[in-house]
N, C-alpha and C. Protein backbone atom coordinates (compact mmCIF):
# COMPACT_ATOMS: atom_id res chain seq x y z
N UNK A 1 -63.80 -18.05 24.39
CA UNK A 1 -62.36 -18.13 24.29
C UNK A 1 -61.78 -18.06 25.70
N UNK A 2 -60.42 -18.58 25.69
CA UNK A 2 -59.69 -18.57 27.25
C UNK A 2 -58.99 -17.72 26.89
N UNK A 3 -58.77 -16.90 28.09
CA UNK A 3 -57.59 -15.38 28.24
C UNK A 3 -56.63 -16.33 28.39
N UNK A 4 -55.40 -15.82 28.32
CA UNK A 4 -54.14 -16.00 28.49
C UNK A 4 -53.19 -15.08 28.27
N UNK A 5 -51.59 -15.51 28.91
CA UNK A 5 -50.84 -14.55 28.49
C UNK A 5 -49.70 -15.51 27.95
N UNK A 6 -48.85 -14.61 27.16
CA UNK A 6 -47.40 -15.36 26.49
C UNK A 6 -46.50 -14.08 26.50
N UNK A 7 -45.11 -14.98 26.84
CA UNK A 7 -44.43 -13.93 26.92
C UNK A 7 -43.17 -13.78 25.44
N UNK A 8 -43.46 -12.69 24.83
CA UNK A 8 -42.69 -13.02 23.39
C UNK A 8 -40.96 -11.88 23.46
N UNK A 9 -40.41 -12.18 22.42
CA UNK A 9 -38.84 -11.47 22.43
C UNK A 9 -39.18 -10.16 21.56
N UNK A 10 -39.02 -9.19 21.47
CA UNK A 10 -39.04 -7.59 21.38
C UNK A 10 -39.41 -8.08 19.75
N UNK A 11 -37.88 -9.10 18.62
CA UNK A 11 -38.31 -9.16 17.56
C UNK A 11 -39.59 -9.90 17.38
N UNK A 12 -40.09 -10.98 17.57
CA UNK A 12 -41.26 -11.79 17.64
C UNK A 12 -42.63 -10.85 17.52
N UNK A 13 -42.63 -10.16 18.98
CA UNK A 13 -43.42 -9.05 19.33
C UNK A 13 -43.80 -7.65 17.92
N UNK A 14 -42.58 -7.64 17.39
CA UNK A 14 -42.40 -6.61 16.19
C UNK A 14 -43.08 -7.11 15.04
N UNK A 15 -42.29 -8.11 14.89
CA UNK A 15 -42.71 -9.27 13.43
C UNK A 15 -44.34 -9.31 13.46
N UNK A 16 -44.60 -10.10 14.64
CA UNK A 16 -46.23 -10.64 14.93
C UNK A 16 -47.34 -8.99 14.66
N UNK A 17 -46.79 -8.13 15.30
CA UNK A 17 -46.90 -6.58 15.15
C UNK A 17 -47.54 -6.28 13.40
N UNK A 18 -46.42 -6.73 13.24
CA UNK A 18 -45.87 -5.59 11.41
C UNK A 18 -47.31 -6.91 10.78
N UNK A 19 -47.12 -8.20 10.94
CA UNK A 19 -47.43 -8.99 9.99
C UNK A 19 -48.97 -9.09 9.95
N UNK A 20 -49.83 -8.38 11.64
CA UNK A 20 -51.21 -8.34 11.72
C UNK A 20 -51.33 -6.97 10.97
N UNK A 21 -50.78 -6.06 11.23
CA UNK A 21 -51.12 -4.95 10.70
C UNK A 21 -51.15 -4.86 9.47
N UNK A 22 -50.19 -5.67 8.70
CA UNK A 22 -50.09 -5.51 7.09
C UNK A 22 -51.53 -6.40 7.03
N UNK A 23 -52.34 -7.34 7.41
CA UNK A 23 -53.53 -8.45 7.17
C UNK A 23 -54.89 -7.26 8.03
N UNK A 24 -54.61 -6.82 8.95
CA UNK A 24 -55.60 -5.64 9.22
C UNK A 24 -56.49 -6.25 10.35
N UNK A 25 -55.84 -7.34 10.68
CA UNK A 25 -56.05 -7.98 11.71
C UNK A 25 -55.30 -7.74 13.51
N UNK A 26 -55.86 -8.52 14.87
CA UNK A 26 -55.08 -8.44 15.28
C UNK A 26 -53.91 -9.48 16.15
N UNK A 27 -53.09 -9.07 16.56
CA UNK A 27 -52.24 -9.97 16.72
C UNK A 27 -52.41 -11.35 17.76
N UNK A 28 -53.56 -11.29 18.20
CA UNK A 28 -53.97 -12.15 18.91
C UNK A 28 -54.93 -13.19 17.80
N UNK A 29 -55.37 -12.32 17.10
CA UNK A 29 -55.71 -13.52 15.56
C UNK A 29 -54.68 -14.23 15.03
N UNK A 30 -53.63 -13.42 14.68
CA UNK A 30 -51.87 -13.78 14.12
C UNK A 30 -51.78 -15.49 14.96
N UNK A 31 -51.50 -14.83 15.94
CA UNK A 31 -51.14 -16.04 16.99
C UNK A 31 -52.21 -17.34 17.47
N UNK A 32 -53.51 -17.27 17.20
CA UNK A 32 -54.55 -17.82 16.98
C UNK A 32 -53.94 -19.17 15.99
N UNK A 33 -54.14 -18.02 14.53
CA UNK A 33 -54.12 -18.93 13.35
C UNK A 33 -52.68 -19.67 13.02
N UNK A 34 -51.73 -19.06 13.96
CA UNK A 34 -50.24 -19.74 14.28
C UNK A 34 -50.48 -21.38 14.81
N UNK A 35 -51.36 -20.82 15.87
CA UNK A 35 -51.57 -22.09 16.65
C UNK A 35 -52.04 -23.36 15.58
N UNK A 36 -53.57 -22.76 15.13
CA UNK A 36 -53.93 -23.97 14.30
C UNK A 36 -53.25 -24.52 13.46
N UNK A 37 -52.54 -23.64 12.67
CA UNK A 37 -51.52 -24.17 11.88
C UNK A 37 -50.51 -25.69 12.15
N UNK A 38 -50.14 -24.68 13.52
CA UNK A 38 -48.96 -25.95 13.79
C UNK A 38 -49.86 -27.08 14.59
N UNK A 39 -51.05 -26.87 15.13
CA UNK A 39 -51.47 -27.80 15.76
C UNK A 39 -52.10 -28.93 14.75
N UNK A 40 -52.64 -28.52 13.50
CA UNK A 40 -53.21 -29.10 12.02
C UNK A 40 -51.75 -30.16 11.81
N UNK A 41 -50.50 -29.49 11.99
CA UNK A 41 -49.49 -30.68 11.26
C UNK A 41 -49.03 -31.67 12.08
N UNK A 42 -49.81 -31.49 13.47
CA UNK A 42 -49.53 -32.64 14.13
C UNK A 42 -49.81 -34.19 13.99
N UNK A 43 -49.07 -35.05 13.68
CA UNK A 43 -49.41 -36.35 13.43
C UNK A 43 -49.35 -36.40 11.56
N UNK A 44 -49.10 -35.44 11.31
CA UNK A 44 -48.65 -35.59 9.58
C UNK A 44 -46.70 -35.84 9.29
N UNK A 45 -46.78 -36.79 8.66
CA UNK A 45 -45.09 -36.99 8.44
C UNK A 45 -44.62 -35.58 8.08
N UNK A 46 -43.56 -35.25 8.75
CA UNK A 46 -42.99 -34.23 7.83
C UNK A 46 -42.39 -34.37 6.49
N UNK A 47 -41.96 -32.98 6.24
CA UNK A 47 -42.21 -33.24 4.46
C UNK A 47 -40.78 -34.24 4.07
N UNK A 48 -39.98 -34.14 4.74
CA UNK A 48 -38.29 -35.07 4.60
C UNK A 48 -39.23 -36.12 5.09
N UNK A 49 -39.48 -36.68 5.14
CA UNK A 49 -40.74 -38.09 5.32
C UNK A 49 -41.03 -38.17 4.44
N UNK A 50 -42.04 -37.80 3.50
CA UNK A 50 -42.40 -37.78 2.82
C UNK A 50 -42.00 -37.58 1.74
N UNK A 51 -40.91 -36.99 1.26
CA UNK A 51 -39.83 -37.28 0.33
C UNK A 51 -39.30 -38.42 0.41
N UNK A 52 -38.92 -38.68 1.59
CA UNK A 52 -37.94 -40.45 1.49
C UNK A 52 -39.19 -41.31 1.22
N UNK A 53 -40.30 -41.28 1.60
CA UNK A 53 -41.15 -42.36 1.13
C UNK A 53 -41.28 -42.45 -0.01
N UNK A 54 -41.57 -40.72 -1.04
CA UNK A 54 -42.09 -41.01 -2.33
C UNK A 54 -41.05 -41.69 -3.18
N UNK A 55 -39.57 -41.11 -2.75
CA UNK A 55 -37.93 -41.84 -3.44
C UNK A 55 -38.15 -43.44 -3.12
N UNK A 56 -38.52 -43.59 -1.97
CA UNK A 56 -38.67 -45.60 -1.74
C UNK A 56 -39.36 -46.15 -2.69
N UNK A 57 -40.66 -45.78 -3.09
CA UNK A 57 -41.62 -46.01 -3.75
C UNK A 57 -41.84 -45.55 -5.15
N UNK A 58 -40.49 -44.88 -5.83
CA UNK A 58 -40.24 -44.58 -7.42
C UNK A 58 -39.72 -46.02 -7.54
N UNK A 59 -39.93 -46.37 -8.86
CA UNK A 59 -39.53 -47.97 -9.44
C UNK A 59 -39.98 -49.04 -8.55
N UNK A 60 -40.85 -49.20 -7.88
CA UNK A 60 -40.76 -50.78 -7.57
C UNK A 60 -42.36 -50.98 -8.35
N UNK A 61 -42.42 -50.57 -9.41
CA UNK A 61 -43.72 -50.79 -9.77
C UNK A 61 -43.64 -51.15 -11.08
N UNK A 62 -44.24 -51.90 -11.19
CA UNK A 62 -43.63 -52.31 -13.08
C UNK A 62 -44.79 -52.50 -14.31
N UNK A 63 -45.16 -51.66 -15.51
CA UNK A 63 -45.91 -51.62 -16.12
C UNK A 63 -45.87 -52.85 -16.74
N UNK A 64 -44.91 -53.46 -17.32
CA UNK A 64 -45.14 -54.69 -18.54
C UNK A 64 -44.94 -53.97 -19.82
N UNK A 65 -44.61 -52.92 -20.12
CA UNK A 65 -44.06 -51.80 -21.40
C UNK A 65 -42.82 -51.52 -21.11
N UNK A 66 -42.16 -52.12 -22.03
CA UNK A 66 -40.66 -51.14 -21.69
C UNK A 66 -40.07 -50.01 -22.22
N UNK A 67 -41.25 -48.85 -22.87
CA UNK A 67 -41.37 -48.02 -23.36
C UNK A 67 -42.07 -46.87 -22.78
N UNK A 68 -42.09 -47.23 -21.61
CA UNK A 68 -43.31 -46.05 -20.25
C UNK A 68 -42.72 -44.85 -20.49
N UNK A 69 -41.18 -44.25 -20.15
CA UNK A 69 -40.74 -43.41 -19.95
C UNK A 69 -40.86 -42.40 -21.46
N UNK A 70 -40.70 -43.35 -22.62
CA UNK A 70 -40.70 -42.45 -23.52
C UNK A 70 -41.50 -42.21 -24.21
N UNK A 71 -42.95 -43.00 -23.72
CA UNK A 71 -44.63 -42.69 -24.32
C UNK A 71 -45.41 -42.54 -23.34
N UNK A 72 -44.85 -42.23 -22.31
CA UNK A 72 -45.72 -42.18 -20.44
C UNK A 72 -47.43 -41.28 -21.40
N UNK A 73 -47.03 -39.73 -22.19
CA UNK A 73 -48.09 -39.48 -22.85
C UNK A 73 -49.01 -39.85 -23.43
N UNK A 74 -48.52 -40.86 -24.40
CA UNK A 74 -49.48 -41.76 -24.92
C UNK A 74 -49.99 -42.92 -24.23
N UNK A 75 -49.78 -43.21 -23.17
CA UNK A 75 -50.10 -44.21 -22.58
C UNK A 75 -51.46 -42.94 -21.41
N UNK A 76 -51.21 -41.86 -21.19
CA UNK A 76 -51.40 -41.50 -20.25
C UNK A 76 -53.40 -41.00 -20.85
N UNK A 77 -52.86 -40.43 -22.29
CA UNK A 77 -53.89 -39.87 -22.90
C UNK A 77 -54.96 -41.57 -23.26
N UNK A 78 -54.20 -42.22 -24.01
CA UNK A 78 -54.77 -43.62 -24.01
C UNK A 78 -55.89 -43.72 -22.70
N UNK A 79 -55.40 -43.67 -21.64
CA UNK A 79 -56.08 -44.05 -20.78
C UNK A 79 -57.15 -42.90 -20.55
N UNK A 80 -57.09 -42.22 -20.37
CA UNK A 80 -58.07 -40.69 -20.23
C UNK A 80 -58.80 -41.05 -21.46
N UNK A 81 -58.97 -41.31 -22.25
CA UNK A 81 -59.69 -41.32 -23.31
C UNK A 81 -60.21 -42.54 -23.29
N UNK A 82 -59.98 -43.25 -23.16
CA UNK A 82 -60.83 -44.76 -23.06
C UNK A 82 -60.81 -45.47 -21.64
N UNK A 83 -60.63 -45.18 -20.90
CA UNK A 83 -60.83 -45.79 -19.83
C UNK A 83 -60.02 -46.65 -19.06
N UNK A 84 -58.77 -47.14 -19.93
CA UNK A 84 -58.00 -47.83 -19.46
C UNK A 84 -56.97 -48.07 -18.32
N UNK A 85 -56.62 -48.79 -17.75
CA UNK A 85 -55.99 -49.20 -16.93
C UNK A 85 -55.16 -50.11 -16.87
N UNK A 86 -53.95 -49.40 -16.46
CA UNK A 86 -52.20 -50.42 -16.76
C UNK A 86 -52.03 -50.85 -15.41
């Protein structure tokens, strides 16, 4: 591992404090697994991304049933059970 130092605000310092101690860990783990965290969501859309995509991409898809919405079940079990594909 590389030493380093960071310089944090009294609350930060407290929080990071309270939140290793409640995990029984220490705060240099805290701030560790902080890191990976945010470094893991790098290059992933954020989630307002990913909401507007999944909203773009409701309805432009079209079964050929104009009854999806109110047998989506039976269509859904249909398929789980036999293999099918709409």
């Amino acid at each position: 591992m590389i030493r380093t130092q960071i310089q944090l605000t009294a609350r930060q310092a407290d929080e990071l404090k309270r939140w290793a101690d409640e995990r029984g860990v220490s705060m240099a783990a805290v701030i560790r697994e902080a890191i990976d965290e945010h470094l893991s969501r790098r290059g992933r859309p954020s989630r307002e991304d990913t909401v507007a995509r999944a909203i773009a991409a409701a309805g432009c898809a079209r079964s050929g049933s104009g009854d999806v919405s109110r047998r989506h079940d039976d269509y859904f079990a249909d398929a789980a059970l036999n293999g099918d594909e709409r």
